[in-house]
C-alpha atoms as a PDB file:
ATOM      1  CA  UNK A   1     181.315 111.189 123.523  1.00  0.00           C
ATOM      2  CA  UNK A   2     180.691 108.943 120.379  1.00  0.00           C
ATOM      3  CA  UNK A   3     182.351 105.709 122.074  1.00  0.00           C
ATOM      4  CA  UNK A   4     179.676 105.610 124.547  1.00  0.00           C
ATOM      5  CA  UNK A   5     176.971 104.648 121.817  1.00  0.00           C
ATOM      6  CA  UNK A   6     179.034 101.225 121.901  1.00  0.00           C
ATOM      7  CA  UNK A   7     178.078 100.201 125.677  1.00  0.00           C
ATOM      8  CA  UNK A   8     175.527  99.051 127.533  1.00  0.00           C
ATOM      9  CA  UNK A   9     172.787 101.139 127.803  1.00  0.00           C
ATOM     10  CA  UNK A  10     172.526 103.102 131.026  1.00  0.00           C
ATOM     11  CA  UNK A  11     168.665 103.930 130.662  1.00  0.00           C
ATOM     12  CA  UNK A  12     166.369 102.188 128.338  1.00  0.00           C
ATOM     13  CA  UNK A  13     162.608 103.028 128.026  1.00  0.00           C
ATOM     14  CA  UNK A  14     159.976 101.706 125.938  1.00  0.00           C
ATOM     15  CA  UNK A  15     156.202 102.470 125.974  1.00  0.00           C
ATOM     16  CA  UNK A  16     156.759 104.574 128.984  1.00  0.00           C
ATOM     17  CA  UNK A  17     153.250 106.549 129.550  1.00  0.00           C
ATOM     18  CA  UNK A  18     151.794 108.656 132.229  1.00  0.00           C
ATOM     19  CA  UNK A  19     148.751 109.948 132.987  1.00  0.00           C
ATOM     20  CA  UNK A  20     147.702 112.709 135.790  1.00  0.00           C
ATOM     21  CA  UNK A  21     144.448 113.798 136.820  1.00  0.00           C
ATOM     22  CA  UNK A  22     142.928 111.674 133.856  1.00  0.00           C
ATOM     23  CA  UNK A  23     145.154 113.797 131.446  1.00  0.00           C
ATOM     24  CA  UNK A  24     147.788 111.993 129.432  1.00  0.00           C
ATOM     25  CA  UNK A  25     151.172 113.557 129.852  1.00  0.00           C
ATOM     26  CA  UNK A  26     153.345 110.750 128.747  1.00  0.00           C
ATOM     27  CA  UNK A  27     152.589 108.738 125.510  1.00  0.00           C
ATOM     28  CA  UNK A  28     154.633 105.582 124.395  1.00  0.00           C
ATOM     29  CA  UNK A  29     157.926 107.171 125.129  1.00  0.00           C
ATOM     30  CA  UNK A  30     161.042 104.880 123.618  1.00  0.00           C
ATOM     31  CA  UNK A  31     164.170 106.419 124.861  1.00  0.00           C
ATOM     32  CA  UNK A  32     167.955 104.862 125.140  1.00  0.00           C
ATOM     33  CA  UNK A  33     170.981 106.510 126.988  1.00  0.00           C
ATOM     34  CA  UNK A  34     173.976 104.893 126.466  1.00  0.00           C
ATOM     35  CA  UNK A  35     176.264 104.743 129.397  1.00  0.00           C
ATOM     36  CA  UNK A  36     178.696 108.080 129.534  1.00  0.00           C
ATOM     37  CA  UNK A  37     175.826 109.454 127.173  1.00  0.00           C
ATOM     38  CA  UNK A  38     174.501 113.062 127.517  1.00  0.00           C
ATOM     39  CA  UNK A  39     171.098 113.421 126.447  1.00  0.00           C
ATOM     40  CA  UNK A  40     169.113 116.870 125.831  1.00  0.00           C
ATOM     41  CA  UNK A  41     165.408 116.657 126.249  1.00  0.00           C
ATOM     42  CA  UNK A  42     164.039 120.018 124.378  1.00  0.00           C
ATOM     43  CA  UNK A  43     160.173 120.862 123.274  1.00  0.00           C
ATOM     44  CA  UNK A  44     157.790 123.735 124.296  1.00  0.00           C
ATOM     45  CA  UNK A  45     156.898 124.131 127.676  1.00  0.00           C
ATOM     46  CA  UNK A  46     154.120 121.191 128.794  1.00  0.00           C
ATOM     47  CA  UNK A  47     155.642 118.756 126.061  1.00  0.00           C
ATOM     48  CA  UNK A  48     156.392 116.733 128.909  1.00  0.00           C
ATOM     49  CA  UNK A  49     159.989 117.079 129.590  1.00  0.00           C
ATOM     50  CA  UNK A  50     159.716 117.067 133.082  1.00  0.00           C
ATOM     51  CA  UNK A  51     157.325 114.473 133.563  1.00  0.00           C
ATOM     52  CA  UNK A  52     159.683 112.326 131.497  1.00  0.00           C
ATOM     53  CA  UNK A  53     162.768 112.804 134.199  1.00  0.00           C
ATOM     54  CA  UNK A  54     160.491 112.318 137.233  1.00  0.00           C
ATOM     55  CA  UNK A  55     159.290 109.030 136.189  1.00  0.00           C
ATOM     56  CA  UNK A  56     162.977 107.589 135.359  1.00  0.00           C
ATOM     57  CA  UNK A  57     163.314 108.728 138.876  1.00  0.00           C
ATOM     58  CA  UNK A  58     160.876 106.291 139.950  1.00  0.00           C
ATOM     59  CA  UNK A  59     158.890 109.894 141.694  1.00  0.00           C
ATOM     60  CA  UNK A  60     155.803 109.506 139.763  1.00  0.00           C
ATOM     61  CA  UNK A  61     154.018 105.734 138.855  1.00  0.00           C
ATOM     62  CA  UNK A  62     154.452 105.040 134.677  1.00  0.00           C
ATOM     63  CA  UNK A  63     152.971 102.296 132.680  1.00  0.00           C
ATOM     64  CA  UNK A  64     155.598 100.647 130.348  1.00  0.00           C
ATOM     65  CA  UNK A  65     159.242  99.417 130.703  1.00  0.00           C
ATOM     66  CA  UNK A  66     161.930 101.661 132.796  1.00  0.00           C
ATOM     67  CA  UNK A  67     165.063  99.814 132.835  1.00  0.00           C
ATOM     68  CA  UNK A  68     168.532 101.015 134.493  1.00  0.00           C
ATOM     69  CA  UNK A  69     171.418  99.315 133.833  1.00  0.00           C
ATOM     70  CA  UNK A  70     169.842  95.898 132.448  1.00  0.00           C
ATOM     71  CA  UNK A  71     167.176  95.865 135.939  1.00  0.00           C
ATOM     72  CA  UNK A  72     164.008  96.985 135.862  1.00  0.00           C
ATOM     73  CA  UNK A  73     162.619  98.906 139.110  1.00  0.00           C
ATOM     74  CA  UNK A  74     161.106  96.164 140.489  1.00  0.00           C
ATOM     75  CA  UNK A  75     164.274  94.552 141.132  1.00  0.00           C
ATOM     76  CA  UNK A  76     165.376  98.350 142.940  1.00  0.00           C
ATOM     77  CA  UNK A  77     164.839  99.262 146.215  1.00  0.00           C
ATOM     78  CA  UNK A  78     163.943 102.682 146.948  1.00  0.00           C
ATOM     79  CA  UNK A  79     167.137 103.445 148.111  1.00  0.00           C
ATOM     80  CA  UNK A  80     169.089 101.515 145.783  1.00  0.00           C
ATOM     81  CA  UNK A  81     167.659 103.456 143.193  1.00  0.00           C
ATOM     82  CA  UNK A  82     168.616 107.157 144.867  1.00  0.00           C
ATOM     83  CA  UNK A  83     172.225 105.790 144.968  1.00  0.00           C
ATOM     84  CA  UNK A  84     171.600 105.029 141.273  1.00  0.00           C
ATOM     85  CA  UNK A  85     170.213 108.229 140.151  1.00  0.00           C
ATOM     86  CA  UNK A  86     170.204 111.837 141.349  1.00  0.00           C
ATOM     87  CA  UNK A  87     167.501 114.207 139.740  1.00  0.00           C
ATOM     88  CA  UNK A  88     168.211 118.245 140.185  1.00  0.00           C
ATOM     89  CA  UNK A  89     164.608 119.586 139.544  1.00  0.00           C
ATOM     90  CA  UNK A  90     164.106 123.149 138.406  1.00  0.00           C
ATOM     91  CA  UNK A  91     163.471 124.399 141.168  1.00  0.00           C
ATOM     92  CA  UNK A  92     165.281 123.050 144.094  1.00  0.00           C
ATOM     93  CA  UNK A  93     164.279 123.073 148.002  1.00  0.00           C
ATOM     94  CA  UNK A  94     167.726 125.277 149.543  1.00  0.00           C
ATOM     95  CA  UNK A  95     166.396 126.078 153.128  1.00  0.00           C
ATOM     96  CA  UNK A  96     168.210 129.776 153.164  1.00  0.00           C
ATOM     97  CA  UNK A  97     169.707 128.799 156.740  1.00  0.00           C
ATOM     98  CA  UNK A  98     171.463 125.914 155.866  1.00  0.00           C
ATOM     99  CA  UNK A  99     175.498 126.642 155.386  1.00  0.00           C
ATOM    100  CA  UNK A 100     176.450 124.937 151.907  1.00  0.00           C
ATOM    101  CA  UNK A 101     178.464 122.507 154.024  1.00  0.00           C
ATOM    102  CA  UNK A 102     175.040 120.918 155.363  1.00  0.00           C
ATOM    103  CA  UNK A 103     172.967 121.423 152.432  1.00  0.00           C
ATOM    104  CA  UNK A 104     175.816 119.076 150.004  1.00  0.00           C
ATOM    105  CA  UNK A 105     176.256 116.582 153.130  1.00  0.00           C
ATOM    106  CA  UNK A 106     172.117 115.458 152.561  1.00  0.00           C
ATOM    107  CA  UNK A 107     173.311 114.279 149.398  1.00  0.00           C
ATOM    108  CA  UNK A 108     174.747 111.273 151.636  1.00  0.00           C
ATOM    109  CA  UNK A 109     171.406 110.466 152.504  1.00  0.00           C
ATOM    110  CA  UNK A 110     170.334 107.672 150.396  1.00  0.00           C
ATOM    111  CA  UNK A 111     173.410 105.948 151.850  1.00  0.00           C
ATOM    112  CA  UNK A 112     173.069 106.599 155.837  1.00  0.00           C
ATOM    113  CA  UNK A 113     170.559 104.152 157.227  1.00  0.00           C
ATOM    114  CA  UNK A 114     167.237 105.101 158.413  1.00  0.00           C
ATOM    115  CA  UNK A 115     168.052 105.566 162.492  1.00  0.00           C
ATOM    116  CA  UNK A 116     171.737 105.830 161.429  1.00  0.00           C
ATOM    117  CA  UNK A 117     174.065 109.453 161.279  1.00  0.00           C
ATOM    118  CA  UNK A 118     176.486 110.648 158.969  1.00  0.00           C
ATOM    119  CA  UNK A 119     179.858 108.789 159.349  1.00  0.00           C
ATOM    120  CA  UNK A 120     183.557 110.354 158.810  1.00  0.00           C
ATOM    121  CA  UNK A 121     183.307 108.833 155.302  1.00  0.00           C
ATOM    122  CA  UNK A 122     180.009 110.915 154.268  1.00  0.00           C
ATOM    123  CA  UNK A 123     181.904 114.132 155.632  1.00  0.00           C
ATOM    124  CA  UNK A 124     184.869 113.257 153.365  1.00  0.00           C
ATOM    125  CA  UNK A 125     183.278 112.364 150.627  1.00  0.00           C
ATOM    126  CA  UNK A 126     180.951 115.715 150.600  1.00  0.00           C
ATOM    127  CA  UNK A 127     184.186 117.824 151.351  1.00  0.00           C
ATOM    128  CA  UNK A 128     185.812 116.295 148.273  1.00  0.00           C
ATOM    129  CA  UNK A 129     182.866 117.456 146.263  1.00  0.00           C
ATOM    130  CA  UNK A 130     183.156 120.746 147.909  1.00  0.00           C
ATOM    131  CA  UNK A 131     186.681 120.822 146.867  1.00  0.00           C
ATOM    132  CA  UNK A 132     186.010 119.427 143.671  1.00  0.00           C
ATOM    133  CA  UNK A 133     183.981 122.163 142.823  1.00  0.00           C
ATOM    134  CA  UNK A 134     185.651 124.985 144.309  1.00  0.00           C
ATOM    135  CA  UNK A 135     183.275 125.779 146.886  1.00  0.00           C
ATOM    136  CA  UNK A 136     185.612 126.107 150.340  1.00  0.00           C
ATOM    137  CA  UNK A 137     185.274 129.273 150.496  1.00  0.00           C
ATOM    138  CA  UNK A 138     181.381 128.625 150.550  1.00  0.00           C
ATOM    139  CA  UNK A 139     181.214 126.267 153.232  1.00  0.00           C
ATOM    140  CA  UNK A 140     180.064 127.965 156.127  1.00  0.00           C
ATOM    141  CA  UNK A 141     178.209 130.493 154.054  1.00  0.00           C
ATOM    142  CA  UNK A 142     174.305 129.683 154.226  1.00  0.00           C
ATOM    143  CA  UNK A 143     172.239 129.200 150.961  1.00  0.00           C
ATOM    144  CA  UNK A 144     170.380 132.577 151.765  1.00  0.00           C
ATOM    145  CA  UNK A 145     173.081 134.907 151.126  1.00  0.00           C
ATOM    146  CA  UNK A 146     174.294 133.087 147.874  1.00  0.00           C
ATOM    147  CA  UNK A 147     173.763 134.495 144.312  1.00  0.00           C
ATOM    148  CA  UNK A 148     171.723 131.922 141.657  1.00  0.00           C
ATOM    149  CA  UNK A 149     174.954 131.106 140.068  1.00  0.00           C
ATOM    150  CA  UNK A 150     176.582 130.345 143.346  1.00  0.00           C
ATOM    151  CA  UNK A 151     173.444 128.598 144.778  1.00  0.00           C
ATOM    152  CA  UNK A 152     173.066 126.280 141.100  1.00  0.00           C
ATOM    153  CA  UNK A 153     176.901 125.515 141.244  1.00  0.00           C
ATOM    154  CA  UNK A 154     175.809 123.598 145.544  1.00  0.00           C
ATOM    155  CA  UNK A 155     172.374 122.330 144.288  1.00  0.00           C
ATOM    156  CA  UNK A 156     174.958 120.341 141.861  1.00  0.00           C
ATOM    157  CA  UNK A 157     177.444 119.849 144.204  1.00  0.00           C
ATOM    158  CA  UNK A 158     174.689 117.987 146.582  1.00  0.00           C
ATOM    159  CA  UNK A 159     173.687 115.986 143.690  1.00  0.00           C
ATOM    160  CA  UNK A 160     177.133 114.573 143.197  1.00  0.00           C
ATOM    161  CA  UNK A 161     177.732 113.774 146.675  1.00  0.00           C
ATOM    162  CA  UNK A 162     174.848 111.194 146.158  1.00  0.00           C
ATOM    163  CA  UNK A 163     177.484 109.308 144.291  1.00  0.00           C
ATOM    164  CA  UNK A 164     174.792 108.287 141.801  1.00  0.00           C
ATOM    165  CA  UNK A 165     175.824 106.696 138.077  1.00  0.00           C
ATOM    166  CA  UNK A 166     173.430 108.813 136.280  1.00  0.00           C
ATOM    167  CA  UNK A 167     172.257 112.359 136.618  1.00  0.00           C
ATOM    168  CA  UNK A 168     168.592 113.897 135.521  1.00  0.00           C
ATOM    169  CA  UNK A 169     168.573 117.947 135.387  1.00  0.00           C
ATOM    170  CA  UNK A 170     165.402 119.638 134.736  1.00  0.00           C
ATOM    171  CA  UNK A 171     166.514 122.932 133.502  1.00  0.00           C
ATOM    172  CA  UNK A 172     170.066 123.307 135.005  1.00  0.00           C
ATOM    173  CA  UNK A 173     170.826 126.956 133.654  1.00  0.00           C
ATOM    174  CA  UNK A 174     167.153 128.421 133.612  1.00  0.00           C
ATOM    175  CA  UNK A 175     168.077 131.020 136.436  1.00  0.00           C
ATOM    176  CA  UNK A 176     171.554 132.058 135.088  1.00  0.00           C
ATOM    177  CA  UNK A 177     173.106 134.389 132.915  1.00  0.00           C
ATOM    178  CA  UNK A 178     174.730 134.049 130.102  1.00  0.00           C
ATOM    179  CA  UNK A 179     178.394 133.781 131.537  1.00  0.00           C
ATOM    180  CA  UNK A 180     177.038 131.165 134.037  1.00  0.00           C
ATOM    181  CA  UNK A 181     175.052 129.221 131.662  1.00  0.00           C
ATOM    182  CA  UNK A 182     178.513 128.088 130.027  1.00  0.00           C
ATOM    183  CA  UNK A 183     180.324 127.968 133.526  1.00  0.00           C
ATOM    184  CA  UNK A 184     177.606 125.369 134.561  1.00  0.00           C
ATOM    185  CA  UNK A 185     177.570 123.151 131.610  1.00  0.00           C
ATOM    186  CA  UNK A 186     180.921 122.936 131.072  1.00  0.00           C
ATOM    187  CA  UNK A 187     181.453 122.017 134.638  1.00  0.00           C
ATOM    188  CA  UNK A 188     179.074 119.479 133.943  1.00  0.00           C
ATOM    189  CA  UNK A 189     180.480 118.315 130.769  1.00  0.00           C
ATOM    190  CA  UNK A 190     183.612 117.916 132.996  1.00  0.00           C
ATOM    191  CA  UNK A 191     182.330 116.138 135.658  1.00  0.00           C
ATOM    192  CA  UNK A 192     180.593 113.865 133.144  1.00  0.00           C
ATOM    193  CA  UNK A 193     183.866 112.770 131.748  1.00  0.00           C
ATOM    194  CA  UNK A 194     185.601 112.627 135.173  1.00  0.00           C
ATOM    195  CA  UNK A 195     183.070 110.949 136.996  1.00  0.00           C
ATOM    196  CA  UNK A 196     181.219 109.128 134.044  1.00  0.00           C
ATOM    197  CA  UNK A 197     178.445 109.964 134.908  1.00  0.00           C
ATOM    198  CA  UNK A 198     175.589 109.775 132.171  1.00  0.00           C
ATOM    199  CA  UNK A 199     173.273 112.852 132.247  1.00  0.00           C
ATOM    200  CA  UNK A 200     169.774 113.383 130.781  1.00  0.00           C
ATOM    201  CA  UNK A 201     169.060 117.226 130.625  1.00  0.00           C
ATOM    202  CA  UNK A 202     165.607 119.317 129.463  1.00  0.00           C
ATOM    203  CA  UNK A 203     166.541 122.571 128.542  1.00  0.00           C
ATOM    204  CA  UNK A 204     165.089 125.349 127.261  1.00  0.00           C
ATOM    205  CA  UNK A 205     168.030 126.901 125.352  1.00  0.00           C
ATOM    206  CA  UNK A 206     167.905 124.795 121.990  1.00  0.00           C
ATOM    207  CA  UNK A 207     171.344 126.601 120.906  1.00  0.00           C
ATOM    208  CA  UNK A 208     173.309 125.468 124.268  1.00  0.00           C
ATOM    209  CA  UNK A 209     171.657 122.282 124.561  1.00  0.00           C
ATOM    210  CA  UNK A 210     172.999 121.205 120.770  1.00  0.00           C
ATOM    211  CA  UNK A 211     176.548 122.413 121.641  1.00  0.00           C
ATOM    212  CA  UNK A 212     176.982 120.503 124.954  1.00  0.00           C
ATOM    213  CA  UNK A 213     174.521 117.384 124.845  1.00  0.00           C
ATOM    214  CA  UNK A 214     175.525 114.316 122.181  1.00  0.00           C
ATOM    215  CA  UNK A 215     172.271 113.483 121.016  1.00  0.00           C
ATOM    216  CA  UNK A 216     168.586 115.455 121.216  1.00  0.00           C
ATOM    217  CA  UNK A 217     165.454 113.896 121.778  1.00  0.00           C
ATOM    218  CA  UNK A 218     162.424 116.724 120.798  1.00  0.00           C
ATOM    219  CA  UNK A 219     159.268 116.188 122.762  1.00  0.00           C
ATOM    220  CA  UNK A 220     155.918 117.625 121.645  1.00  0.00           C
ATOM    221  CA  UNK A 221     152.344 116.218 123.540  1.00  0.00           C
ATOM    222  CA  UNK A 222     154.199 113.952 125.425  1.00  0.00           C
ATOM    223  CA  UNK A 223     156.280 111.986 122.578  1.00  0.00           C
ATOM    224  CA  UNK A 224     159.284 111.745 121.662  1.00  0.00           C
ATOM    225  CA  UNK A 225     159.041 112.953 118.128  1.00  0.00           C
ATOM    226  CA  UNK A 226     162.728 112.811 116.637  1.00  0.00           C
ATOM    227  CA  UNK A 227     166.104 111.695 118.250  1.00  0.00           C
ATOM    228  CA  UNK A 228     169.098 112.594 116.797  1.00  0.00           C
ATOM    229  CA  UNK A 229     172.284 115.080 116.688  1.00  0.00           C
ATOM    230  CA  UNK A 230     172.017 118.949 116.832  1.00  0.00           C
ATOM    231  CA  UNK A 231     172.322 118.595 112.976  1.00  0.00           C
ATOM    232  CA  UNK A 232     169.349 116.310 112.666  1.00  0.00           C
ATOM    233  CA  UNK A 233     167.206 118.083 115.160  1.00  0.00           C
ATOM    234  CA  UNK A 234     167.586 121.824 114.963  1.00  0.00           C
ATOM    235  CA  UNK A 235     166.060 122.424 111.508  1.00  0.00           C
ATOM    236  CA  UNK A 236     163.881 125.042 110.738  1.00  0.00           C
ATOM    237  CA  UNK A 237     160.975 122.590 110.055  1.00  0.00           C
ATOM    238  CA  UNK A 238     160.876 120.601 112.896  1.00  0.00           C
ATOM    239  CA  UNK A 239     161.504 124.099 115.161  1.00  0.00           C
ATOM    240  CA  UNK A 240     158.258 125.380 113.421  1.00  0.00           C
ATOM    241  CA  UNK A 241     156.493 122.095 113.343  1.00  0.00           C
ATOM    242  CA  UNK A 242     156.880 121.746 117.477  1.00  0.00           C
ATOM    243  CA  UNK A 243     157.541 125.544 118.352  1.00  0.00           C
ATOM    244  CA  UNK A 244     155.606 127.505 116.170  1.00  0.00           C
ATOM    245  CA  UNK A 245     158.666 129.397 115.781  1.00  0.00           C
ATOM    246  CA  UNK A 246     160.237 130.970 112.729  1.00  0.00           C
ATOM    247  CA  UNK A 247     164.041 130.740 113.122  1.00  0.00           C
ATOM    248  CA  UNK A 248     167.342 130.519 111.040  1.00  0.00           C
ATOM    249  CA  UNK A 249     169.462 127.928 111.765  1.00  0.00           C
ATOM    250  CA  UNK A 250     173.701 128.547 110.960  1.00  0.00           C
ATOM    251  CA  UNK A 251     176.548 126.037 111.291  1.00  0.00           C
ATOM    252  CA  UNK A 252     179.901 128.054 112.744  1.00  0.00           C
ATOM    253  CA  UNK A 253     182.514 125.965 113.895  1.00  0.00           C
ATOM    254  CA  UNK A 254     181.026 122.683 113.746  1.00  0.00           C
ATOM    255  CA  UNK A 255     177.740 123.750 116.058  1.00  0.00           C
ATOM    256  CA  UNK A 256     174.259 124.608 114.914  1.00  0.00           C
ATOM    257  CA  UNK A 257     173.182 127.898 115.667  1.00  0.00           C
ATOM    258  CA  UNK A 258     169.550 128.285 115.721  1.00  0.00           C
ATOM    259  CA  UNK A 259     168.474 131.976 116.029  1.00  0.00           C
ATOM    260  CA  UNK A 260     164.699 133.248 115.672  1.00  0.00           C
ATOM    261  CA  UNK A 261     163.375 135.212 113.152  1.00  0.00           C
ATOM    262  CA  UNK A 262     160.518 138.215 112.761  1.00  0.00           C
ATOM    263  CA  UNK A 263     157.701 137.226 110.998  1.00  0.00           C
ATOM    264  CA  UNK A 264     157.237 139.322 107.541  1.00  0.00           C
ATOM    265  CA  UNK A 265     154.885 142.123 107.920  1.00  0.00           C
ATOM    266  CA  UNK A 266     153.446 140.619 104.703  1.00  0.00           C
ATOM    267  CA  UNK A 267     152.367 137.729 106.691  1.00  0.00           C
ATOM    268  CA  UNK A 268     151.438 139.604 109.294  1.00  0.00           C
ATOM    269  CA  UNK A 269     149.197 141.776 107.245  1.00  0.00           C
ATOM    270  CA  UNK A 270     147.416 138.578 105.875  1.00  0.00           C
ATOM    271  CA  UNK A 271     146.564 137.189 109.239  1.00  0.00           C
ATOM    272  CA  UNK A 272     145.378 140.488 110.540  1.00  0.00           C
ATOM    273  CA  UNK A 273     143.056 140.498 107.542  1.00  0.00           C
ATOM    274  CA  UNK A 274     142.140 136.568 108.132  1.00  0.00           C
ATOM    275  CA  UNK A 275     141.286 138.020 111.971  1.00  0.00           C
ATOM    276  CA  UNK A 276     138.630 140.424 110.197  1.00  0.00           C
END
């Protein structure tokens, strides 16, 4: 979605830090998402991928400059912001006796007031979602007797009953097989174009994440330490530079493959004797 480089940036962040329990998690993270855009956030686990989509969320308190849509937070209120963004986290709260059509109606939350209910246009808007993403037959079902892929396809669903411009998904296919992984994100991709919604994504699968996202940004310590296309990103260098992974990385039909390697037994053999 290369035109989408050309207009106004949805999400802009500059020296964005964070620190928890004295620890720094965050560190002088620049990051722009063009409206429309889908950016992958990939790294090792603890490079700070979620931390980075909680505090564009406004859930955790960040030094630095978070702006959405030209405003910073400060001119948001709390509930402006929910209608502005909706975050699926990795691993979402789905009390098991809630039917899916109650679970994607508390999307509509952010825009019922405080002492107010749900009105006819909340139903109708979560029912079109429903519909949307061919979950009728669902709808009385309750999120205890639904399989992963089933129960990922209504944690999304809620999300997009929010309404909200731009979507943050902390590992969207981590519980998923292979088949669903692709059913997911190319519902998403879908949505994104039908909705325009712009999404920022941390995944773990490198491969899928270069096929479906437009741009990478590759964390490591909590920065940001390249941005760029699959192409740019997946090399073998930077893979073993933030990884410590040996891997091969193909080109077939215009994607980048990247698929991991043994270790030589020669090399092997030397650090077994560097051990001794």
């Amino acid at each position: 979605m290369t035109a989408a480089l050309d207009m106004a940036p949805a999400i802009e962040l500059s020296g964005v830090s964070v620190g928890l329990a004295g620890k720094e998690i965050l560190a002088d993270v620049d990051l722009r998402v063009a409206t429309g855009e889908w950016i992958g956030l990939i790294g090792p686990n603890g490079a700070g991928k979620t931390t980075l989509l909680r505090s564009i969320a406004g859930l955790i308190p960040a030094s630095g400059s978070v702006r959405l849509h030209g405003e910073s937070y400060a001119a948001r209120q709390h509930r402006m912001l929910a209608r502005t963004i909706a975050l699926v986290p990795q691993l979402p709260q789905t009390p098991p006796a809630l039917t899916v059509a109650e679970y994607v109606l508390l999307g509509r939350t952010p825009h019922i007031s405080y002492l107010g209910s749900e009105s006819e246009h909340d139903r109708q808007v979560s029912a079109a979602v429903i519909e949307r993403l061919h979950l009728q037959s669902f709808a009385d079902r309750v999120l205890g007797s639904l399989s992963g892929g089933e129960r990922q396809r209504v944690v999304i669903a809620r999300a997009l009953a929010q309404q909200a411009p731009i979507l943050l998904l902390d590992e969207p296919t981590s519980a998923l097989d292979l088949g669903r992984q692709q059913e997911a994100l190319e519902l998403l991709d879908e949505l994104r174009c039908s909705e325009e919604l712009t999404i920022i994504s941390a995944m773990h699968d490198i491969t899928l994440a270069g096929q479906y996202t437009d741009r990478l940004a590759l964390m490591q310590r909590g920065r940001i330490v390249v941005q760029g296309t699959a192409r740019e990103v997946l090399t073998p260098e930077l893979i073993a530079r933030c990884y410590g992974a040996e891997v091969r990385v193909i080109e077939e039909d215009g994607s980048v493959v990247v698929l991991p390697t043994r270790p030589s037994r020669d090399r092997d053999r030397d650090r077994d004797r560097d051990r001794r």
